[in-house]
C-alpha atoms as a PDB file:
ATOM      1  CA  UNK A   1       0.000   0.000   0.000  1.00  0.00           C
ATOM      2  CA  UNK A   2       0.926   3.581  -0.548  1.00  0.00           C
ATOM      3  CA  UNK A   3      -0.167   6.665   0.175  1.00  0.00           C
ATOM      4  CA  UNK A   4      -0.619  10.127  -2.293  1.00  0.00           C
ATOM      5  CA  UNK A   5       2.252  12.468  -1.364  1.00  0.00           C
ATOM      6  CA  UNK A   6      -1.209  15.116  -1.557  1.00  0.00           C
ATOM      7  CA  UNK A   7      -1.152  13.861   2.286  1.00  0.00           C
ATOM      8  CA  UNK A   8       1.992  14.256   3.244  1.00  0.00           C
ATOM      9  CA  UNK A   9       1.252  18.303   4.956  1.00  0.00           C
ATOM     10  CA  UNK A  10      -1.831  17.002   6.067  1.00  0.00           C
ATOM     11  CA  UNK A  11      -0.313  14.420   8.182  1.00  0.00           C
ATOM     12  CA  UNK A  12       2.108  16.668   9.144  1.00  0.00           C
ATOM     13  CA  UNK A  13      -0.137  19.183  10.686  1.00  0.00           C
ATOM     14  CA  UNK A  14      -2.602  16.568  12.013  1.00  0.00           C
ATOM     15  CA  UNK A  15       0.533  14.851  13.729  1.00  0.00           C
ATOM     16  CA  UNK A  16       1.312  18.312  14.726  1.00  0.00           C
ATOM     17  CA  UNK A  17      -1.850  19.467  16.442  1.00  0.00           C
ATOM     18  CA  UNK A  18      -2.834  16.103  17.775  1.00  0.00           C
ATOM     19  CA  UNK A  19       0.510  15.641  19.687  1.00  0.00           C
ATOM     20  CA  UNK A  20      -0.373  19.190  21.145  1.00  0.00           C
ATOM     21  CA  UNK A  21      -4.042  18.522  22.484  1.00  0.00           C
ATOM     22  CA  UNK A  22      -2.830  15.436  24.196  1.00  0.00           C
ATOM     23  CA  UNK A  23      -0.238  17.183  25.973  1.00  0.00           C
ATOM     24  CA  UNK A  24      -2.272  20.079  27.591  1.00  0.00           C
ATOM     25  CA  UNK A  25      -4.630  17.327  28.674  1.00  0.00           C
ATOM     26  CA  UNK A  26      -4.476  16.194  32.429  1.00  0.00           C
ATOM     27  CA  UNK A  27      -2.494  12.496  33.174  1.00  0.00           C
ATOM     28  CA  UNK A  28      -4.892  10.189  34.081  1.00  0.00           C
ATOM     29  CA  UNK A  29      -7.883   8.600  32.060  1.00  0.00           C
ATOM     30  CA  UNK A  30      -8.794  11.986  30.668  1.00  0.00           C
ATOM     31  CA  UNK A  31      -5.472  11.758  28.257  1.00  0.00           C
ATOM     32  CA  UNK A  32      -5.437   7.811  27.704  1.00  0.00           C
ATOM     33  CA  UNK A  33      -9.554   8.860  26.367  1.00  0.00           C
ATOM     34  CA  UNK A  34      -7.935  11.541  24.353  1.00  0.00           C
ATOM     35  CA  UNK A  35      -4.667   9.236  23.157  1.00  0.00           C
ATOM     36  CA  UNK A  36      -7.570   7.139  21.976  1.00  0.00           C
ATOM     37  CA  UNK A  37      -9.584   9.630  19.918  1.00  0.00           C
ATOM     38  CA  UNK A  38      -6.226  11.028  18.470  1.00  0.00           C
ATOM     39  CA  UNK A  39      -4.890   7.977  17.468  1.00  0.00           C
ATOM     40  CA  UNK A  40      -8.343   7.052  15.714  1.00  0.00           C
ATOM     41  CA  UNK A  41      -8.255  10.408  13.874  1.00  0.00           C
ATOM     42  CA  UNK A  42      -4.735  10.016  12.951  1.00  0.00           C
ATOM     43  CA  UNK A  43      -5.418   6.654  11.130  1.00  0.00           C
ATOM     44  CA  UNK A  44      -8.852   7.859   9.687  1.00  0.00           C
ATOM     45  CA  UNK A  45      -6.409  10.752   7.869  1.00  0.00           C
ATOM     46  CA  UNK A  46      -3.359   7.952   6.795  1.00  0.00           C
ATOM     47  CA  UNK A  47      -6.432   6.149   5.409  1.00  0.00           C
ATOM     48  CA  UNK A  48      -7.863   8.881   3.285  1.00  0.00           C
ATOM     49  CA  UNK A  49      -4.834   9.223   1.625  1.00  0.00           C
ATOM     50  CA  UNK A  50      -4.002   5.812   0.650  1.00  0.00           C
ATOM     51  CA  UNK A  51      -3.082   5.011  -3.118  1.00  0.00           C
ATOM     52  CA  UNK A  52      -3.457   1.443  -3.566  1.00  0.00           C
ATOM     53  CA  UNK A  53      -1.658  -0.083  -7.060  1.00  0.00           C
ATOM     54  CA  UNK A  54      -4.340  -0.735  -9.284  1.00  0.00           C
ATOM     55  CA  UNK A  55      -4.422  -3.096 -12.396  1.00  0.00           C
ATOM     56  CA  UNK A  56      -6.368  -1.475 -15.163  1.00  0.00           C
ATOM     57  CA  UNK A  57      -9.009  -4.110 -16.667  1.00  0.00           C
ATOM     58  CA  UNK A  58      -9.607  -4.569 -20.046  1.00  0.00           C
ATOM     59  CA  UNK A  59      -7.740  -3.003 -23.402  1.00  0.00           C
ATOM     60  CA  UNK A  60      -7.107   0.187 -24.463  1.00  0.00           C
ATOM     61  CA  UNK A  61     -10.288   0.266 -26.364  1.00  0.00           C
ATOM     62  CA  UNK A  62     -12.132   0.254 -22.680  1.00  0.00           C
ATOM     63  CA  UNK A  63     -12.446   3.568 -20.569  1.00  0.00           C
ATOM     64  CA  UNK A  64     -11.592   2.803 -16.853  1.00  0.00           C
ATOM     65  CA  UNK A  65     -13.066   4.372 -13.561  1.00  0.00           C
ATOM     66  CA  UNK A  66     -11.281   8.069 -12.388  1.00  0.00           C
ATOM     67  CA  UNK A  67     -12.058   7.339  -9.325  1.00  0.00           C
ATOM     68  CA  UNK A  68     -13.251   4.938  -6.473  1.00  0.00           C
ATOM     69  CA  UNK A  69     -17.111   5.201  -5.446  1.00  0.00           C
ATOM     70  CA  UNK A  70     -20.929   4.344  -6.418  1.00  0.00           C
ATOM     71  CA  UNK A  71     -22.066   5.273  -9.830  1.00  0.00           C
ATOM     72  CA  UNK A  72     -24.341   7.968  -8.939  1.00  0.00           C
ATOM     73  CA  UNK A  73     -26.083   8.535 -12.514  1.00  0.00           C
ATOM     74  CA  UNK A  74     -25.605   7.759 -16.378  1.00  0.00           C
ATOM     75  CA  UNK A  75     -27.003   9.967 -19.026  1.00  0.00           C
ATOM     76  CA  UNK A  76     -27.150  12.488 -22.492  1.00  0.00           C
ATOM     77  CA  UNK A  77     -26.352  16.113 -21.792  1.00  0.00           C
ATOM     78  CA  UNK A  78     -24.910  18.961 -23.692  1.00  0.00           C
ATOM     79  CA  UNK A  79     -21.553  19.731 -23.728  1.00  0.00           C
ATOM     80  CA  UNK A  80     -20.466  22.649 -25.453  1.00  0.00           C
ATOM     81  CA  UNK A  81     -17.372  23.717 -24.589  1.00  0.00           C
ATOM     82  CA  UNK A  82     -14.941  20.354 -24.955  1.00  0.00           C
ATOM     83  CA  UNK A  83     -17.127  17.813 -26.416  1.00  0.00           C
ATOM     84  CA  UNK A  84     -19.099  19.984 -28.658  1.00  0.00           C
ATOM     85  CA  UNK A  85     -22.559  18.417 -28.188  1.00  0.00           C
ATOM     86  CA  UNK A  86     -24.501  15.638 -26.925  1.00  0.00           C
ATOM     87  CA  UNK A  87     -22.301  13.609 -24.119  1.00  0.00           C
ATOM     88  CA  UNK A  88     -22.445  10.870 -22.246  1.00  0.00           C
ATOM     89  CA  UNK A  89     -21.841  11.209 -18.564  1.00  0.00           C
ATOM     90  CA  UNK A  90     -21.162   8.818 -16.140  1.00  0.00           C
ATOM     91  CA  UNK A  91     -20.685  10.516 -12.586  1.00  0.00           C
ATOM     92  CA  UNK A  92     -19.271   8.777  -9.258  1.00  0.00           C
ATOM     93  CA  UNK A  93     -19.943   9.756  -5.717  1.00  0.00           C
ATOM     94  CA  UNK A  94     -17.319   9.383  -3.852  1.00  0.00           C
ATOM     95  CA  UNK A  95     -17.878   8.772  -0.025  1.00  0.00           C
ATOM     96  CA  UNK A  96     -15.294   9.844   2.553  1.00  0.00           C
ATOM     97  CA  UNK A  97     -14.064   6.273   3.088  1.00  0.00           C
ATOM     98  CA  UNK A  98     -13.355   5.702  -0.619  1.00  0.00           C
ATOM     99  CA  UNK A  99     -10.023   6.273  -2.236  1.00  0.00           C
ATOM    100  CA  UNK A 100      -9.856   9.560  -3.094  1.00  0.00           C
ATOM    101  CA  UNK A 101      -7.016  10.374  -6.125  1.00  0.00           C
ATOM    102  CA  UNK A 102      -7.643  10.114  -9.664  1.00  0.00           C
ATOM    103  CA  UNK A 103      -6.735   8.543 -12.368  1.00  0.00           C
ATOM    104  CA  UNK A 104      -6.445   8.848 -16.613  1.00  0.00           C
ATOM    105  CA  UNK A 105      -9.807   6.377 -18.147  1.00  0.00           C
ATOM    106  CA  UNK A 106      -7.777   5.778 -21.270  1.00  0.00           C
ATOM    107  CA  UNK A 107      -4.171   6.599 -22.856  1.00  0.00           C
ATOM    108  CA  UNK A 108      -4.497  10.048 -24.362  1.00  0.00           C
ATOM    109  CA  UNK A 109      -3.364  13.860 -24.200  1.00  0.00           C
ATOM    110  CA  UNK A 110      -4.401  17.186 -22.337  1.00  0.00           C
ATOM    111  CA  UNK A 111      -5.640  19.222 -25.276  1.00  0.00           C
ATOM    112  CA  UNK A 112      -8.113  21.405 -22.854  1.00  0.00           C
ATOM    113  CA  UNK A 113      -8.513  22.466 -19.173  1.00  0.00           C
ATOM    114  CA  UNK A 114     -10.656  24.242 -17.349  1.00  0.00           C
ATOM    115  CA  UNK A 115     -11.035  25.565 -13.163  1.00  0.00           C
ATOM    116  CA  UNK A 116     -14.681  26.977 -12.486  1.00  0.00           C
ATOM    117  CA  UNK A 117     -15.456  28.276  -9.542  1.00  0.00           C
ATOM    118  CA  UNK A 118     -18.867  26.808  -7.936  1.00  0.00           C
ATOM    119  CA  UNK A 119     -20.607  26.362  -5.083  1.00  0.00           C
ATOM    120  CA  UNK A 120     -20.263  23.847  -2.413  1.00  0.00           C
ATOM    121  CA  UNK A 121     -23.408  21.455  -2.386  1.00  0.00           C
ATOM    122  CA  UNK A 122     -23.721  18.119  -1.538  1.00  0.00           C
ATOM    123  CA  UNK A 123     -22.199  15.397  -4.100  1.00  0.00           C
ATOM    124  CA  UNK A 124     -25.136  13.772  -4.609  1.00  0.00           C
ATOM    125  CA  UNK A 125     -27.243  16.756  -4.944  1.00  0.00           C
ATOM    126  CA  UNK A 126     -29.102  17.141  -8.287  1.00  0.00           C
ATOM    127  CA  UNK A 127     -27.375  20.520  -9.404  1.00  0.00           C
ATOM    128  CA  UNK A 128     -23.765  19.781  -8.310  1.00  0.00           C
ATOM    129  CA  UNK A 129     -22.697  19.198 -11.641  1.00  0.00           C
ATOM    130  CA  UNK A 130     -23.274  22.268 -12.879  1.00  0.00           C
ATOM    131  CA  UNK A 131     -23.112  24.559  -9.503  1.00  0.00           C
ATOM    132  CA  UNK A 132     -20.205  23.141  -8.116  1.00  0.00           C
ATOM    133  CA  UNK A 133     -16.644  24.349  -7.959  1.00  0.00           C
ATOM    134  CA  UNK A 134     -14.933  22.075 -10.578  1.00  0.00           C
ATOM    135  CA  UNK A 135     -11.911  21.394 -12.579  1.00  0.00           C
ATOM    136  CA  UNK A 136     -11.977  19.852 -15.908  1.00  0.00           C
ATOM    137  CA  UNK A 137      -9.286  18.002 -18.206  1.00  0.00           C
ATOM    138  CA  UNK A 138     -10.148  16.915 -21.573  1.00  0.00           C
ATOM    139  CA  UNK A 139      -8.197  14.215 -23.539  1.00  0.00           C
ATOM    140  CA  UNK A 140      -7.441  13.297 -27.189  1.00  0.00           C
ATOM    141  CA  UNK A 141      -7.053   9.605 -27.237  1.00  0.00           C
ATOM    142  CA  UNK A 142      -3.890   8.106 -28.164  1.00  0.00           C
ATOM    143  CA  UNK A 143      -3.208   7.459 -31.693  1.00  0.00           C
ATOM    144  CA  UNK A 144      -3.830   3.555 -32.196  1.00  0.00           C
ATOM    145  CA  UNK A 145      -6.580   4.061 -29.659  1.00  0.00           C
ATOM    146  CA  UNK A 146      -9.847   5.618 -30.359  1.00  0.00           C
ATOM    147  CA  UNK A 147      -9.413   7.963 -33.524  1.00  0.00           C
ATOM    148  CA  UNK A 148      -8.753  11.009 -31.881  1.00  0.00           C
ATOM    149  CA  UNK A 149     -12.150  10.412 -29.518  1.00  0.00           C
ATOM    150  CA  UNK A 150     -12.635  13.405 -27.028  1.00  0.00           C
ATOM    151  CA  UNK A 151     -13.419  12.258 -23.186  1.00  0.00           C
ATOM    152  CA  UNK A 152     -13.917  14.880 -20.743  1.00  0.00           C
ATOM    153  CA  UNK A 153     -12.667  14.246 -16.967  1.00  0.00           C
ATOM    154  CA  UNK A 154     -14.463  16.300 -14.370  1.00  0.00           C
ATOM    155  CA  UNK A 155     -13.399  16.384 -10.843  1.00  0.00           C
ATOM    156  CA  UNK A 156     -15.546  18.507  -8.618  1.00  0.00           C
ATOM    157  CA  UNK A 157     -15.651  19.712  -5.165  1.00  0.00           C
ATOM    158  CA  UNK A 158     -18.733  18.203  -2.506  1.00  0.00           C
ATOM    159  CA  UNK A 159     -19.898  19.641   1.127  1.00  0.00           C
ATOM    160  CA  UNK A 160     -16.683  18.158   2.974  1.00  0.00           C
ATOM    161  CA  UNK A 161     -14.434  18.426  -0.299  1.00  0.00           C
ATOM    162  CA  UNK A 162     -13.038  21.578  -0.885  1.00  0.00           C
ATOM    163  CA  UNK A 163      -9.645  21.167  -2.321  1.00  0.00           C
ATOM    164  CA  UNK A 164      -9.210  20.167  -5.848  1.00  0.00           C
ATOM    165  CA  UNK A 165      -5.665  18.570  -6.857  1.00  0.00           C
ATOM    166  CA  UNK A 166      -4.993  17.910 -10.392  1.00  0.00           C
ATOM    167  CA  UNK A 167      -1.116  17.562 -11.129  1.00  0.00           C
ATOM    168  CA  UNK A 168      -1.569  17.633 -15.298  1.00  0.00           C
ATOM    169  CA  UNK A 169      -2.262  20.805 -17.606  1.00  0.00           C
ATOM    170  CA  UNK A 170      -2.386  21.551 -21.620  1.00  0.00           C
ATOM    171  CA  UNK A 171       0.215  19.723 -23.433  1.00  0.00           C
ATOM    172  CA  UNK A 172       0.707  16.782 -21.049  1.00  0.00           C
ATOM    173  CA  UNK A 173       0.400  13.160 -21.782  1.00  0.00           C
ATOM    174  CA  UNK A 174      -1.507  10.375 -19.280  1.00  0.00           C
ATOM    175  CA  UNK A 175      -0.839   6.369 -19.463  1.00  0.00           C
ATOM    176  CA  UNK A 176      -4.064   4.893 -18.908  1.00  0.00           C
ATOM    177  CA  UNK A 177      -4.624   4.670 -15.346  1.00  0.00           C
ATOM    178  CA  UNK A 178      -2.022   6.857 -14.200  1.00  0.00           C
ATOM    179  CA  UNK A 179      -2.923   8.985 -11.412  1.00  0.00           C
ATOM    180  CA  UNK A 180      -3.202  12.797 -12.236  1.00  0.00           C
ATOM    181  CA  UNK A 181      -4.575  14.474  -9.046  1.00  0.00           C
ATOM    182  CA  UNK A 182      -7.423  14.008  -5.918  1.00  0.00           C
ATOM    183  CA  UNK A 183      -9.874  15.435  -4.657  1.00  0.00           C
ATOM    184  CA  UNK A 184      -9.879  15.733  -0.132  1.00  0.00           C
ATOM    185  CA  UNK A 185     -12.465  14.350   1.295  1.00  0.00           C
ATOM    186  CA  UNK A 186     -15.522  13.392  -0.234  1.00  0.00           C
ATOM    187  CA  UNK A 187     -16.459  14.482  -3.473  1.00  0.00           C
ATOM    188  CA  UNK A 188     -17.654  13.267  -7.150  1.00  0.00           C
ATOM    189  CA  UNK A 189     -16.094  12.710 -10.555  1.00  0.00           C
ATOM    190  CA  UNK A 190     -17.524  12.493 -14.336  1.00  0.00           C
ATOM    191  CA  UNK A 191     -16.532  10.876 -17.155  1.00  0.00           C
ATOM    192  CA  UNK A 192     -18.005  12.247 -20.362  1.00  0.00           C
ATOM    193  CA  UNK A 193     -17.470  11.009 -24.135  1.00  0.00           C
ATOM    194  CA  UNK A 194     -18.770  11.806 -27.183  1.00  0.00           C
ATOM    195  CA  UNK A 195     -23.062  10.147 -27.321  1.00  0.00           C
ATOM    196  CA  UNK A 196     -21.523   9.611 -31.010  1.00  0.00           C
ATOM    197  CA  UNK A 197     -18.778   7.286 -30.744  1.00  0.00           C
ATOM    198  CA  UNK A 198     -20.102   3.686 -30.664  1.00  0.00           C
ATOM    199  CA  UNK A 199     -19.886   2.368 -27.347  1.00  0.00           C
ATOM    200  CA  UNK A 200     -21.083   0.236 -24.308  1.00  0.00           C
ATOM    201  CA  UNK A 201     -21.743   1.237 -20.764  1.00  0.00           C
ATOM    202  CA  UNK A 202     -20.566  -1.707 -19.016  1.00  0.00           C
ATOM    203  CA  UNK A 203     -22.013  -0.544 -15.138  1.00  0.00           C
ATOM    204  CA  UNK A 204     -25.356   0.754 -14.083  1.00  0.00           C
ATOM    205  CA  UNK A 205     -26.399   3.273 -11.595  1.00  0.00           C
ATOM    206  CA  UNK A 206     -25.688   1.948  -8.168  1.00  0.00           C
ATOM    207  CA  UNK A 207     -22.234  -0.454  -9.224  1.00  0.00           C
ATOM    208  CA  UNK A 208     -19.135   0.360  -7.197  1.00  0.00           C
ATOM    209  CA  UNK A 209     -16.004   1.132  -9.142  1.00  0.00           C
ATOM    210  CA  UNK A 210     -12.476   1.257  -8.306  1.00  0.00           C
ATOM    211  CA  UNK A 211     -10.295   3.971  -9.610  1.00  0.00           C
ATOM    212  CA  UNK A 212      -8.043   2.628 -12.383  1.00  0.00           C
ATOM    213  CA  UNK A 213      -9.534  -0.613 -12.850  1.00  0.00           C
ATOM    214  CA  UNK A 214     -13.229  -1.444 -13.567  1.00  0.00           C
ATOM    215  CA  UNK A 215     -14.153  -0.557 -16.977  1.00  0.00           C
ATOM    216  CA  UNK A 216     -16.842   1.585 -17.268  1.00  0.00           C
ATOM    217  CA  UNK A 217     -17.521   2.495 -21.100  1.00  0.00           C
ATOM    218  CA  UNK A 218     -16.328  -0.379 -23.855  1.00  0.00           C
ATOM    219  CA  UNK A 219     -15.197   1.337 -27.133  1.00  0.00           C
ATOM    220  CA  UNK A 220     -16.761  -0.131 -30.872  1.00  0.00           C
ATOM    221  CA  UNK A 221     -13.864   1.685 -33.069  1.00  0.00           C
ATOM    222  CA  UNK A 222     -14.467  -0.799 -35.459  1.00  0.00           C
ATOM    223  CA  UNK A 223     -17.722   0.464 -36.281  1.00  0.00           C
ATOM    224  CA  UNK A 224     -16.671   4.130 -35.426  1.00  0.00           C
ATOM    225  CA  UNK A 225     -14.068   3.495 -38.363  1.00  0.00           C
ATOM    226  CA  UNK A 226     -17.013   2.869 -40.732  1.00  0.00           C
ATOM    227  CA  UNK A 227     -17.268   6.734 -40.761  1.00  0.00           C
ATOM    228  CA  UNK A 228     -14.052   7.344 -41.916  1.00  0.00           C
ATOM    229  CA  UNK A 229     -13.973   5.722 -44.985  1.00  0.00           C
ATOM    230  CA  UNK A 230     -16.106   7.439 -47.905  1.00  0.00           C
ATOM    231  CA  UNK A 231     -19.274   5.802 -48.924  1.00  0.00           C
ATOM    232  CA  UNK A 232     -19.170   4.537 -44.727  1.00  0.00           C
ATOM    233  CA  UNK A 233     -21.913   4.930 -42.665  1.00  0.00           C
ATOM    234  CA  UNK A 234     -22.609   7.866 -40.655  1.00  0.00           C
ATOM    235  CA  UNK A 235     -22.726   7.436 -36.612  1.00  0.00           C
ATOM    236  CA  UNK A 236     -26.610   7.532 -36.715  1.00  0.00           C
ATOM    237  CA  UNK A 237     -26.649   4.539 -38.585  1.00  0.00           C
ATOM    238  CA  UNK A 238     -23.500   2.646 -36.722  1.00  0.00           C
ATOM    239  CA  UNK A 239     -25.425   3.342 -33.337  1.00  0.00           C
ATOM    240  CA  UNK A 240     -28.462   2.082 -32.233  1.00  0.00           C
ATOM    241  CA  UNK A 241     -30.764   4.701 -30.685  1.00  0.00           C
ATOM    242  CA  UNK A 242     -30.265   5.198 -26.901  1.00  0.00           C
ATOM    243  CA  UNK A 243     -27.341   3.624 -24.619  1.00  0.00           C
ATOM    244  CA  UNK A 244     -26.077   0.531 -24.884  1.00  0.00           C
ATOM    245  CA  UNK A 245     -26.484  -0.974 -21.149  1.00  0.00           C
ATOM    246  CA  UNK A 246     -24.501  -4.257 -20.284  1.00  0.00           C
ATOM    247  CA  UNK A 247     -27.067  -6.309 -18.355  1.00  0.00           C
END
């Protein structure tokens, strides 16, 4: 097991502080109670910031978890700004005693990033993903991988999470499953792609993920090829209408 090096103040501090509250308590039962509650505090923070080696699942051609939690909902929506129309979004919550850091769905590079200031509502309230403080990393798949296929990578704040880590920008590249940031304590991520693209959601509302690993979305680039060729078929005739739900 290892831990983020995101934790590494926060330990410091909480080793800090803790160490000082015990010693301005009275000998006797009143600082073995306290010893108690400190030491369950100080494990409950070395926990939160573990980073456990993960073994992504699947091929390239399948889009991985960013992050530990329940699959909170799976839908169409608009996307403007990265994707450039109707998305897919898959959104984890993430609780306080899953694994909080984050990591790349699929081998690709940062061609866009955005920080938005937001608000601070609950992660599983119904307007946190668009009122919520958020940052936002979208990838060009790999060459060999998925044609150039946009996927969007939102990582916003919740009620308890309020710091936002993301280690990558513009220009850099992300192995499939490598980590690229966290968000502190309790939170939710999204994964968006293109409603286009032929795919498969492999997990329905209510599975729990693991960052890095379980595949959420299976790629068809076979049939997305079909569109690249002339005289090939056009997306609305290589997808069926609606998702494609694994059972």
């Amino acid at each position: 097991m290892t831990f983020a090096r995101w934790g590494i103040p926060t330990l410091f501090w909480a080793t800090l502080v803790l160490a000082w509250g015990l010693w301005l308590l009275p000998p006797g039962p009143v600082r073995w109670a306290g010893a108690a509650v400190a030491a369950f505090c100080w494990l409950f923070t070395l926990a939160f910031f573990r980073n456990p080696r993960r073994t992504p699942a699947g091929g390239e051609h399948c889009l991985i978890a960013p992050a530990d939690g329940v699959v909170a909902d799976i839908g169409e929506v608009d996307e403007p700004e990265f994707i450039g129309g109707r998305a897919l979004r898959i959104g984890i919550f993430l609780s306080v005693f899953d694994v909080h850091v984050n990591r790349a769905p699929l081998a690709g590079e940062v061609v866009w990033a955005r920080y938005t200031r937001g608000a601070f509502l609950d992660a599983r309230h119904p307007d946190v993903s668009h009122a919520n403080e958020c940052n936002a990393l979208g990838l060009r798949a790999a060459d060999g991988v998925a044609s150039g296929l946009k996927v969007l990578v939102r990582q916003l704040s919740g009620l308890i999470a309020r710091r936002i880590i993301c280690t990558h920008g513009v220009g850099d590249r992300l192995a499939r499953g490598e980590l690229f940031g966290m968000i502190k304590f309790g939170s939710r991520t999204e994964i968006w792609i293109p409603v286009a693209y032929p795919h498969q959601v492999k997990v329905q509302v209510g599975a729990r993920v693991r960052c890095g690993e379980t595949v959420l979305i299976e790629l068809n680039h076979a049939a997305h090829a079909l569109t690249l060729v002339p005289g090939g078929r056009g997306p609305a005739d290589a997808v069926p209408a609606g998702v494609a739900v694994a059972p």
